[in-house]
PDB file of N, CA and C in Angstrom:
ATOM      1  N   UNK A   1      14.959  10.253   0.499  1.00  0.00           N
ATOM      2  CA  UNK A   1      13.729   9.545   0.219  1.00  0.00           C
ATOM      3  C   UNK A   1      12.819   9.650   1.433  1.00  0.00           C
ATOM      4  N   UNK A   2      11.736   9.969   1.154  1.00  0.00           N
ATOM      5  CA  UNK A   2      10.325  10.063   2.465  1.00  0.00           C
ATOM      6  C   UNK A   2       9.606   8.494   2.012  1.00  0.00           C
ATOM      7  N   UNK A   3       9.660   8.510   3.432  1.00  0.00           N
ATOM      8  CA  UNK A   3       9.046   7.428   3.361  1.00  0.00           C
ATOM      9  C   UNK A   3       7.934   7.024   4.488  1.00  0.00           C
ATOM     10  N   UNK A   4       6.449   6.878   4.200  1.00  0.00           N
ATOM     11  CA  UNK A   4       6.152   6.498   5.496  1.00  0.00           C
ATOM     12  C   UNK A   4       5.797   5.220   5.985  1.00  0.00           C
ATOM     13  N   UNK A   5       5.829   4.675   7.328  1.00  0.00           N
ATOM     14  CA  UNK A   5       5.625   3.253   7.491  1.00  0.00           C
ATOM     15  C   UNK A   5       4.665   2.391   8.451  1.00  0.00           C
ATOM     16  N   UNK A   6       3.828   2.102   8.358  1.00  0.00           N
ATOM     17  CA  UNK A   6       2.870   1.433   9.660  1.00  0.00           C
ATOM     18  C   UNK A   6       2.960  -0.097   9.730  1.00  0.00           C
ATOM     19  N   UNK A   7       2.706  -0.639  10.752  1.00  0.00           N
ATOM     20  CA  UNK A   7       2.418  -2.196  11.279  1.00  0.00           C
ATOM     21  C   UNK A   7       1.084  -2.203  11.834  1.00  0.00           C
ATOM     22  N   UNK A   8       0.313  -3.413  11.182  1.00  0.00           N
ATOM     23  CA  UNK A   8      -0.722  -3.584  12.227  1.00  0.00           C
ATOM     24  C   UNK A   8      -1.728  -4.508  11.975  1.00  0.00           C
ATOM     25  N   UNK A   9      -2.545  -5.411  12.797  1.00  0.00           N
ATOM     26  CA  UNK A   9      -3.509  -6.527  12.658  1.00  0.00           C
ATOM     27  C   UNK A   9      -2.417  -7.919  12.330  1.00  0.00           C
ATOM     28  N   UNK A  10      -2.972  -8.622  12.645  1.00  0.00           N
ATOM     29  CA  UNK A  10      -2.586 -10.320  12.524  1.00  0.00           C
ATOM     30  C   UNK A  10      -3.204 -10.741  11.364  1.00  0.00           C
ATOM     31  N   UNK A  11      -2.454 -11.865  11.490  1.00  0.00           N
ATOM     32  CA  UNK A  11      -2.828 -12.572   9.883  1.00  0.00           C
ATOM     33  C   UNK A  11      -3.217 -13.589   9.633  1.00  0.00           C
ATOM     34  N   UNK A  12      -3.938 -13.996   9.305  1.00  0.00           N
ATOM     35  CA  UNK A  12      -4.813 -15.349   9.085  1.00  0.00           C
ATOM     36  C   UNK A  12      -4.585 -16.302   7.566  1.00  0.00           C
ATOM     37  N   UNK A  13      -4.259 -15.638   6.373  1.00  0.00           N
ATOM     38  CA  UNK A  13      -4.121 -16.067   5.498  1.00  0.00           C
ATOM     39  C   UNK A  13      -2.858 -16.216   4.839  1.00  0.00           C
ATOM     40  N   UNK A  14      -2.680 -15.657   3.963  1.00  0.00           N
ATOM     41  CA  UNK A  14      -0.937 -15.898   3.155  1.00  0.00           C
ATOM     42  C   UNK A  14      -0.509 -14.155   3.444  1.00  0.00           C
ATOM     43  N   UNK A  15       0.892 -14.289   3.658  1.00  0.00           N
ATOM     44  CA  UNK A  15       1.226 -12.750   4.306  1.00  0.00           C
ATOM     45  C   UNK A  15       1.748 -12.438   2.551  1.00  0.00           C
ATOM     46  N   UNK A  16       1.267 -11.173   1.522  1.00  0.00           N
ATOM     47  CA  UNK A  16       1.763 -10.814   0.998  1.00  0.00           C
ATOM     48  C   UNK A  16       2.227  -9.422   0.238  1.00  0.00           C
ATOM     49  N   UNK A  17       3.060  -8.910  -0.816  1.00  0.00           N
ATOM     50  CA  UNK A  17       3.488  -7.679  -0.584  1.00  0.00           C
ATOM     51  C   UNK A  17       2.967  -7.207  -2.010  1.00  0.00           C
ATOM     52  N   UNK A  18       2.885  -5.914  -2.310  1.00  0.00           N
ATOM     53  CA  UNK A  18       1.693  -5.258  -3.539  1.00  0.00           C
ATOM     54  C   UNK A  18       2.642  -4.230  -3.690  1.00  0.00           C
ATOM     55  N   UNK A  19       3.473  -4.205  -5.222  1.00  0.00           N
ATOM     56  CA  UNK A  19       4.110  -2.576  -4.984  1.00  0.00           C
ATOM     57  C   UNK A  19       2.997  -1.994  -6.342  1.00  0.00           C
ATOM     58  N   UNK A  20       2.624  -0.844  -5.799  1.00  0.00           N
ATOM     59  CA  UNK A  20       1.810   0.028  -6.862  1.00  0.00           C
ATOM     60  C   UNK A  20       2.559   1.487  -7.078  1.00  0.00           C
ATOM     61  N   UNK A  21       2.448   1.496  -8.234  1.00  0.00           N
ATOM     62  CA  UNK A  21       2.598   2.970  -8.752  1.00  0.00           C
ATOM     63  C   UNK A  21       1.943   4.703  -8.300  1.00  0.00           C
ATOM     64  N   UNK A  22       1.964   5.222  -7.881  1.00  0.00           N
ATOM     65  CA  UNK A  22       1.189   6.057  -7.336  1.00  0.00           C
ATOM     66  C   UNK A  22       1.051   7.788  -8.075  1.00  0.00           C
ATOM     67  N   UNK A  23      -0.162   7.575  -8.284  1.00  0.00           N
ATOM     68  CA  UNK A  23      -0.283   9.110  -9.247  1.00  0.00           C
ATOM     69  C   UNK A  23      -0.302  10.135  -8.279  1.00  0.00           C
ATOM     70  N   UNK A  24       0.024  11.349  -8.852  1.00  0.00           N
ATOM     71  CA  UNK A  24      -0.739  12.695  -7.850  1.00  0.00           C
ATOM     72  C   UNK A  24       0.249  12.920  -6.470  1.00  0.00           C
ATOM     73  N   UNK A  25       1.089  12.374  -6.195  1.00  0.00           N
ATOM     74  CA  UNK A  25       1.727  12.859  -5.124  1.00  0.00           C
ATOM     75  C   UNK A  25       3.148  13.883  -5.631  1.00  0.00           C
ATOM     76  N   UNK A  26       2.376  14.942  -5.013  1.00  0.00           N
ATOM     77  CA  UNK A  26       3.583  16.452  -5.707  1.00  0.00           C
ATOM     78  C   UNK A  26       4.146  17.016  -4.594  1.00  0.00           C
ATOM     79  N   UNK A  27       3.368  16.489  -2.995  1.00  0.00           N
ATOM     80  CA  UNK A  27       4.385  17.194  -1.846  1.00  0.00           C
ATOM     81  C   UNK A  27       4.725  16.543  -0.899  1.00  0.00           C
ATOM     82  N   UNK A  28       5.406  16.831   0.483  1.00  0.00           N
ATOM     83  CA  UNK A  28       5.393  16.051   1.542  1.00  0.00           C
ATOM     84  C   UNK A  28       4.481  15.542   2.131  1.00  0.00           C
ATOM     85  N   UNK A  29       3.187  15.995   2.188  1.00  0.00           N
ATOM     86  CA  UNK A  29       2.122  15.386   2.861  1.00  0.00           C
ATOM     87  C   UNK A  29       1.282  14.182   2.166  1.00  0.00           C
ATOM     88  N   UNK A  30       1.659  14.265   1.008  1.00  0.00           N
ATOM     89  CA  UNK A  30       1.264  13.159  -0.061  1.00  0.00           C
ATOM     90  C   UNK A  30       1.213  11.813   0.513  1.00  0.00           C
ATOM     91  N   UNK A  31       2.582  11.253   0.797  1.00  0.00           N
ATOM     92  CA  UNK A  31       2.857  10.158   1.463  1.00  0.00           C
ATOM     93  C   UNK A  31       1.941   9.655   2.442  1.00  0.00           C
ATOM     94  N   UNK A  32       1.522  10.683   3.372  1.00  0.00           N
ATOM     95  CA  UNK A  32       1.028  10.320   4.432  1.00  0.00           C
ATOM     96  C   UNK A  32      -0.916  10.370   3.826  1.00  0.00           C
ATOM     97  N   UNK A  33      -1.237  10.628   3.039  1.00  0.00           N
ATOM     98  CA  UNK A  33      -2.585  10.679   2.699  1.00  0.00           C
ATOM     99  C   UNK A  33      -2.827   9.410   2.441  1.00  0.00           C
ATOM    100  N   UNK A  34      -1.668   8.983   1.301  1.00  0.00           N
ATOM    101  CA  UNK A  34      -2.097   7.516   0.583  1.00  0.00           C
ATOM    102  C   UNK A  34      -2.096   6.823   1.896  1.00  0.00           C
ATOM    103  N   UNK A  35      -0.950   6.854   2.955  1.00  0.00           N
ATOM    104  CA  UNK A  35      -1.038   5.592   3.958  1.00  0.00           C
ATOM    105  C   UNK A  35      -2.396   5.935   4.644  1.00  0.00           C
ATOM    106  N   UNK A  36      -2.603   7.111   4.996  1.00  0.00           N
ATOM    107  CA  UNK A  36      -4.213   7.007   5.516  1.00  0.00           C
ATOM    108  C   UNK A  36      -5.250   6.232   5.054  1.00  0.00           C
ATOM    109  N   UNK A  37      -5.204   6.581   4.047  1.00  0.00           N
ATOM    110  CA  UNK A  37      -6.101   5.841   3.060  1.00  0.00           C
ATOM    111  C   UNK A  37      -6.260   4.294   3.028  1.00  0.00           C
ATOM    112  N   UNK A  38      -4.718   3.816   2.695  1.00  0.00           N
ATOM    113  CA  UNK A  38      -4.136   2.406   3.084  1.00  0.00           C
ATOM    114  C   UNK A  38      -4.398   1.852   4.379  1.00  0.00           C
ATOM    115  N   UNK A  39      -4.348   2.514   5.421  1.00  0.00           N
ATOM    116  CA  UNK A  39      -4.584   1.912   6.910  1.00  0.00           C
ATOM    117  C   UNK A  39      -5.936   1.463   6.681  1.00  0.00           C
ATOM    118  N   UNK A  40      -7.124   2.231   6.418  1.00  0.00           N
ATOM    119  CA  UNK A  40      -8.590   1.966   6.244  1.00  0.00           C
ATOM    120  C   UNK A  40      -8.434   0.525   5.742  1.00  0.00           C
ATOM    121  N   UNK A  41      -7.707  -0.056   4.810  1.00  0.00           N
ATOM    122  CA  UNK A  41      -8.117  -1.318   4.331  1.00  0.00           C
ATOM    123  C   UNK A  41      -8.282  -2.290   5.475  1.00  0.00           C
ATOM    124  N   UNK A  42      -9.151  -3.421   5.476  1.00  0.00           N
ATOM    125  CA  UNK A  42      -8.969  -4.642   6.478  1.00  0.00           C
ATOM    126  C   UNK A  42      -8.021  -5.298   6.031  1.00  0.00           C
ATOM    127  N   UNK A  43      -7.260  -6.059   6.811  1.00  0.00           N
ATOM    128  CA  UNK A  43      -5.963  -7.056   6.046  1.00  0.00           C
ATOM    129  C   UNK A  43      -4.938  -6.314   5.795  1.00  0.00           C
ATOM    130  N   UNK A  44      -4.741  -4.898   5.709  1.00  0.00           N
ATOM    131  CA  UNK A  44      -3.690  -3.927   5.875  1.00  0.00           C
ATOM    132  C   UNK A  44      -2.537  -4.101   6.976  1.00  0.00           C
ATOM    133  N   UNK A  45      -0.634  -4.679   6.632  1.00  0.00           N
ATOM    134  CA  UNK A  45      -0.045  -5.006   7.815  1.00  0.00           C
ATOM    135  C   UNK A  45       0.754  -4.040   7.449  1.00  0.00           C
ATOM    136  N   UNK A  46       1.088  -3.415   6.466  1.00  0.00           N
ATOM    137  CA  UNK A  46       2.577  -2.667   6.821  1.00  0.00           C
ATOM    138  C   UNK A  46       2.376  -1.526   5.668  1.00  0.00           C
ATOM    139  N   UNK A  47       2.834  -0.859   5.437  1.00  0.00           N
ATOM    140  CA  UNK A  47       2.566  -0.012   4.326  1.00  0.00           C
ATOM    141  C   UNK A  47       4.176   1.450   4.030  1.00  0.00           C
ATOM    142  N   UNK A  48       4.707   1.087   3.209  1.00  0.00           N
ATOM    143  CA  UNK A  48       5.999   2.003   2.718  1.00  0.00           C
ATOM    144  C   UNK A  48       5.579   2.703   1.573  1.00  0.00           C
ATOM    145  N   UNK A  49       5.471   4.412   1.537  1.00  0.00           N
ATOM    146  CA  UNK A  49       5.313   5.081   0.557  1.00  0.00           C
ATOM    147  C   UNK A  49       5.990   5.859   0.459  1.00  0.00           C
ATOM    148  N   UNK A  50       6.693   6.307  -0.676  1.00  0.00           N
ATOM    149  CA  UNK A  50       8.168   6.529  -1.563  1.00  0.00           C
ATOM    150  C   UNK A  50       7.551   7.801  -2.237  1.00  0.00           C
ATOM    151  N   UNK A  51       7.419   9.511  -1.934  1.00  0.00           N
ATOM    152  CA  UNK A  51       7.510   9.931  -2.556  1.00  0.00           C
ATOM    153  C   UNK A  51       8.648  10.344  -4.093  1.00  0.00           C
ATOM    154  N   UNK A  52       9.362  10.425  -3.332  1.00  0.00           N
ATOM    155  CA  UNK A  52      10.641  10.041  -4.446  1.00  0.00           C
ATOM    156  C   UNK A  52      10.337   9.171  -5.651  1.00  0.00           C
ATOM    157  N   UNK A  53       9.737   8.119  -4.989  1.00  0.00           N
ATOM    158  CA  UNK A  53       9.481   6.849  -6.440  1.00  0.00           C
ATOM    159  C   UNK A  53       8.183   6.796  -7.066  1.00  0.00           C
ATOM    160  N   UNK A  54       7.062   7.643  -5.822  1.00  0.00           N
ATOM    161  CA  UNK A  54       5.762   7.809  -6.867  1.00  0.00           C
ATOM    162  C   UNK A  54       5.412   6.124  -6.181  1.00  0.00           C
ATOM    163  N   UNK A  55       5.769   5.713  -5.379  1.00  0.00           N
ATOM    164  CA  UNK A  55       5.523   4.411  -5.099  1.00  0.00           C
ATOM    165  C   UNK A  55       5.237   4.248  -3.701  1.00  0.00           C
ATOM    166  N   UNK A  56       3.973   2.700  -3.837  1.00  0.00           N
ATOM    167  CA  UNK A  56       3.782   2.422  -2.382  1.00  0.00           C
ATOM    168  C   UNK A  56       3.942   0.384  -2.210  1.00  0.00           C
ATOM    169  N   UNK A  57       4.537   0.277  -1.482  1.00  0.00           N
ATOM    170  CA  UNK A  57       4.581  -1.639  -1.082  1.00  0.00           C
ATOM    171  C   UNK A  57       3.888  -1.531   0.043  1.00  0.00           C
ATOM    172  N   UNK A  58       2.446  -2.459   0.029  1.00  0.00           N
ATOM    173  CA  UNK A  58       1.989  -2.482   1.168  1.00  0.00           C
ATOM    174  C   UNK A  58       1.605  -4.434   0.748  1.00  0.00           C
ATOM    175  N   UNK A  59       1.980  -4.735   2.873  1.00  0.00           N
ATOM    176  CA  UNK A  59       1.795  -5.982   2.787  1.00  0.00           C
ATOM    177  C   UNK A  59       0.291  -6.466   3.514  1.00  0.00           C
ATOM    178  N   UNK A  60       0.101  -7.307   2.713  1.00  0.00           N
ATOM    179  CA  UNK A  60      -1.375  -7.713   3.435  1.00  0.00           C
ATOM    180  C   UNK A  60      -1.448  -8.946   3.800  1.00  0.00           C
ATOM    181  N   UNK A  61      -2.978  -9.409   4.140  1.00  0.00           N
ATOM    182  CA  UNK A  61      -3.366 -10.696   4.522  1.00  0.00           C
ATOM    183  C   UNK A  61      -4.217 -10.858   2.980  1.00  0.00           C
ATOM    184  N   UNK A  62      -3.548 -11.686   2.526  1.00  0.00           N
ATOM    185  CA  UNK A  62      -4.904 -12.097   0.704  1.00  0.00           C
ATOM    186  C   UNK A  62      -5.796 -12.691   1.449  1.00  0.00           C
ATOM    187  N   UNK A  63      -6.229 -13.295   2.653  1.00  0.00           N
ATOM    188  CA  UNK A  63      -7.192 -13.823   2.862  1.00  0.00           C
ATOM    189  C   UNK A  63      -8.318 -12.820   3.445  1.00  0.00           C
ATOM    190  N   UNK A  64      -8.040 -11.446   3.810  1.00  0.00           N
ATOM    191  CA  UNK A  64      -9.021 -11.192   3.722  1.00  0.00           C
ATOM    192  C   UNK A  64      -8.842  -9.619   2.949  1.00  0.00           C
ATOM    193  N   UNK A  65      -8.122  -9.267   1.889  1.00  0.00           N
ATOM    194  CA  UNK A  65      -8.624  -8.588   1.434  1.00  0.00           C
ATOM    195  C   UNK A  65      -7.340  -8.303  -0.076  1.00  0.00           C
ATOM    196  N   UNK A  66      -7.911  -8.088  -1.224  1.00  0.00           N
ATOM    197  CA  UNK A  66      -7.083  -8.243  -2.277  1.00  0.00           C
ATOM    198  C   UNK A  66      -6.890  -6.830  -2.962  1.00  0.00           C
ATOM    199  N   UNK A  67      -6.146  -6.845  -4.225  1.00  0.00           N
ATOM    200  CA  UNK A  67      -5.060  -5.981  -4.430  1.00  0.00           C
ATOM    201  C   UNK A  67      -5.697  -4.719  -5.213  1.00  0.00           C
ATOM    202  N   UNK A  68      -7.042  -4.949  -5.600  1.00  0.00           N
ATOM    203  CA  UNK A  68      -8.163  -4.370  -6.143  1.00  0.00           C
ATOM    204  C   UNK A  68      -8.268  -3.538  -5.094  1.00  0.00           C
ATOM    205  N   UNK A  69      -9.052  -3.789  -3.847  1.00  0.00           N
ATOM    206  CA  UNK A  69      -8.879  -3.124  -2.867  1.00  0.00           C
ATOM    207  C   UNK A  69      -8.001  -1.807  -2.408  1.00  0.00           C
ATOM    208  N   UNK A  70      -7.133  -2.402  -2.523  1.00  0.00           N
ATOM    209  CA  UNK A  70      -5.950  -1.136  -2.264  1.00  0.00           C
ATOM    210  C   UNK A  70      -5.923  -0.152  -3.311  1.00  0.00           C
ATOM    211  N   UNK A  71      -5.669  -0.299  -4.646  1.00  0.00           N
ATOM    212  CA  UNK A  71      -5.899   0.463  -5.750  1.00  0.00           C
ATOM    213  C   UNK A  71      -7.446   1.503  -5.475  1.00  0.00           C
ATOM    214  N   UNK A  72      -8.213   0.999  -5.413  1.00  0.00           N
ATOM    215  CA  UNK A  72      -9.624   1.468  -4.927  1.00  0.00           C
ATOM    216  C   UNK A  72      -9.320   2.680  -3.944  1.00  0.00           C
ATOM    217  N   UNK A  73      -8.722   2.148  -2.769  1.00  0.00           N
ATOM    218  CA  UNK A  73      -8.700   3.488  -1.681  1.00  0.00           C
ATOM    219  C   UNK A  73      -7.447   3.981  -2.036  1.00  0.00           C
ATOM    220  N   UNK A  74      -6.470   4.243  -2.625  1.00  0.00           N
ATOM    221  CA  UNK A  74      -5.853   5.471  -3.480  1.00  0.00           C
ATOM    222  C   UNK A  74      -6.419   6.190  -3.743  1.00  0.00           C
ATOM    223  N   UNK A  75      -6.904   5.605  -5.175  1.00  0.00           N
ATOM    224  CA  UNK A  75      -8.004   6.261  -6.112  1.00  0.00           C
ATOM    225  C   UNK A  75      -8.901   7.318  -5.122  1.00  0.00           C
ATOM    226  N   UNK A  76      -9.527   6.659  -4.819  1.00  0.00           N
ATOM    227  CA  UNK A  76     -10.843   7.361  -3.867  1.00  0.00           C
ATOM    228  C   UNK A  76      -9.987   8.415  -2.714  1.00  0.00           C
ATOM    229  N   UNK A  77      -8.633   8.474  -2.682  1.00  0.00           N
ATOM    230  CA  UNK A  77      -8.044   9.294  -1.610  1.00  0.00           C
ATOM    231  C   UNK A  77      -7.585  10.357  -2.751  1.00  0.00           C
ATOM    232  N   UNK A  78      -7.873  10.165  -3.959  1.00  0.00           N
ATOM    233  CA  UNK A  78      -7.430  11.314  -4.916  1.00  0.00           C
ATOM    234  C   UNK A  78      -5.677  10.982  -5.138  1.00  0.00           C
ATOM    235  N   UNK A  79      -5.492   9.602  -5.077  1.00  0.00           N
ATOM    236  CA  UNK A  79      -4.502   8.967  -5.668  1.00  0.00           C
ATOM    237  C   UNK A  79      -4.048   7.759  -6.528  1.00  0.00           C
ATOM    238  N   UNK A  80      -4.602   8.094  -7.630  1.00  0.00           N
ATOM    239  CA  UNK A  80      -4.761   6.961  -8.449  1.00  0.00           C
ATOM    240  C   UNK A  80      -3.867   6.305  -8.691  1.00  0.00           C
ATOM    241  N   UNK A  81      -3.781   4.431  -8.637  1.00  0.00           N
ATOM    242  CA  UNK A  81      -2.599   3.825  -8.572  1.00  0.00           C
ATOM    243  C   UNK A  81      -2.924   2.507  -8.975  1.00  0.00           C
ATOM    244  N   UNK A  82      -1.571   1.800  -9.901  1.00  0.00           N
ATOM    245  CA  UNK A  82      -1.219   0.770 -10.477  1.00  0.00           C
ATOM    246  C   UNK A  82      -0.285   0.134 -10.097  1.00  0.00           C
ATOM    247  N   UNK A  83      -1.059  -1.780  -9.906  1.00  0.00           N
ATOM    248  CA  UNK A  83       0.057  -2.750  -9.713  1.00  0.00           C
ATOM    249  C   UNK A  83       0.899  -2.634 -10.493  1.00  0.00           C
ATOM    250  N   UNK A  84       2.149  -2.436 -10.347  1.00  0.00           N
ATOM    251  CA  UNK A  84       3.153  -2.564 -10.798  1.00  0.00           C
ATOM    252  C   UNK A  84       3.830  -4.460 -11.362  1.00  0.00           C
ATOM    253  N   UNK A  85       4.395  -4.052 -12.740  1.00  0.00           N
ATOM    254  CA  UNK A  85       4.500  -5.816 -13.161  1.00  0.00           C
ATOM    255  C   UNK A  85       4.860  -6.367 -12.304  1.00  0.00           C
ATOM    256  N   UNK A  86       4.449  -7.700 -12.168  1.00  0.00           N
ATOM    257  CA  UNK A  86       5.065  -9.034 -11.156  1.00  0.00           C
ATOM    258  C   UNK A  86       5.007  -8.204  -9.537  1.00  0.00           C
ATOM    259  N   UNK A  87       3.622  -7.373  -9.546  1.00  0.00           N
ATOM    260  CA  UNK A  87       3.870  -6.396  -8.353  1.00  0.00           C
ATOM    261  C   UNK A  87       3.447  -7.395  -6.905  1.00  0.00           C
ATOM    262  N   UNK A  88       2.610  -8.490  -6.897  1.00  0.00           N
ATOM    263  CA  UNK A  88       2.714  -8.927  -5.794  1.00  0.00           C
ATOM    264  C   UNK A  88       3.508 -10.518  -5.439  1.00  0.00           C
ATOM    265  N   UNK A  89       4.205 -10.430  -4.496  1.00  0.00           N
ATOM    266  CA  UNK A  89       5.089 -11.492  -4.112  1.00  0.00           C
ATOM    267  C   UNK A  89       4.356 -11.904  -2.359  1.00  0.00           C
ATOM    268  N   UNK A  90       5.172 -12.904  -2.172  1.00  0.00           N
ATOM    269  CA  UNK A  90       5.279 -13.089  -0.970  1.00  0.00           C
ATOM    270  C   UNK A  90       5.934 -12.418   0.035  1.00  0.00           C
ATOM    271  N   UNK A  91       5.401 -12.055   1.046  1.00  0.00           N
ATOM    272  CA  UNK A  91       5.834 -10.944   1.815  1.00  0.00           C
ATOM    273  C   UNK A  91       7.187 -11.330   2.734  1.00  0.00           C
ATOM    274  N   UNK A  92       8.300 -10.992   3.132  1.00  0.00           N
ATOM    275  CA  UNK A  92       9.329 -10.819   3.691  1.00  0.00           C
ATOM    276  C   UNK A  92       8.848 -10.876   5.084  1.00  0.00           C
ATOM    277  N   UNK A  93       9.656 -11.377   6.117  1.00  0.00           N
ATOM    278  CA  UNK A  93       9.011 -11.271   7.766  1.00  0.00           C
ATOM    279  C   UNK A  93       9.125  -9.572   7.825  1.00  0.00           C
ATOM    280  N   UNK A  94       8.354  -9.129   8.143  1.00  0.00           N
ATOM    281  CA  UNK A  94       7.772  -7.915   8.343  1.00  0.00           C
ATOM    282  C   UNK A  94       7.942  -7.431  10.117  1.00  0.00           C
TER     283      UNK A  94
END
């Protein structure tokens, strides 16, 4: 399993975790586009993408930026992607 992973920014609001579905990733470098993409968000703390699973869990701050958001810069990175059911929880200490 590839997986890639970042930490970063503090948190001000409720720490929580978003797993989305991820279209369009067919190679190794895939992974690392969506997290590019993902870092750009504000409120962006951690981010795991699963070529293997077609999947990404990224944890945020909901206070300053929501799950719309993230779906958005996929999309716009030429990776279109869906919350997955019951996809956001409370985030795990990170």
């Amino acid at each position: 399993m590839q997986r890639t992973g970042i930490r970063n920014r503090t948190t001000h609001g409720r720490r929580v975790s978003a797993r989305e579905a991820v279209e369009g990733m067919t190679c190794a470098s895939c992974p690392y586009q969506v997290e590019a993409a993902l870092k750009k968000v504000d409120g962006v703390m951690h981010i795991e993408v699963s070529l293997a699973d077609k999947r990404a869990v990224v944890t945020f701050d909901d206070a300053r930026v929501d799950a719309a958001a993230l779906t958005k810069a996929t999309t716009v990175a030429g990776f279109p992607s869906n919350l997955q059911p019951d996809a956001i929880t409370p985030a795990a200490n990170q």
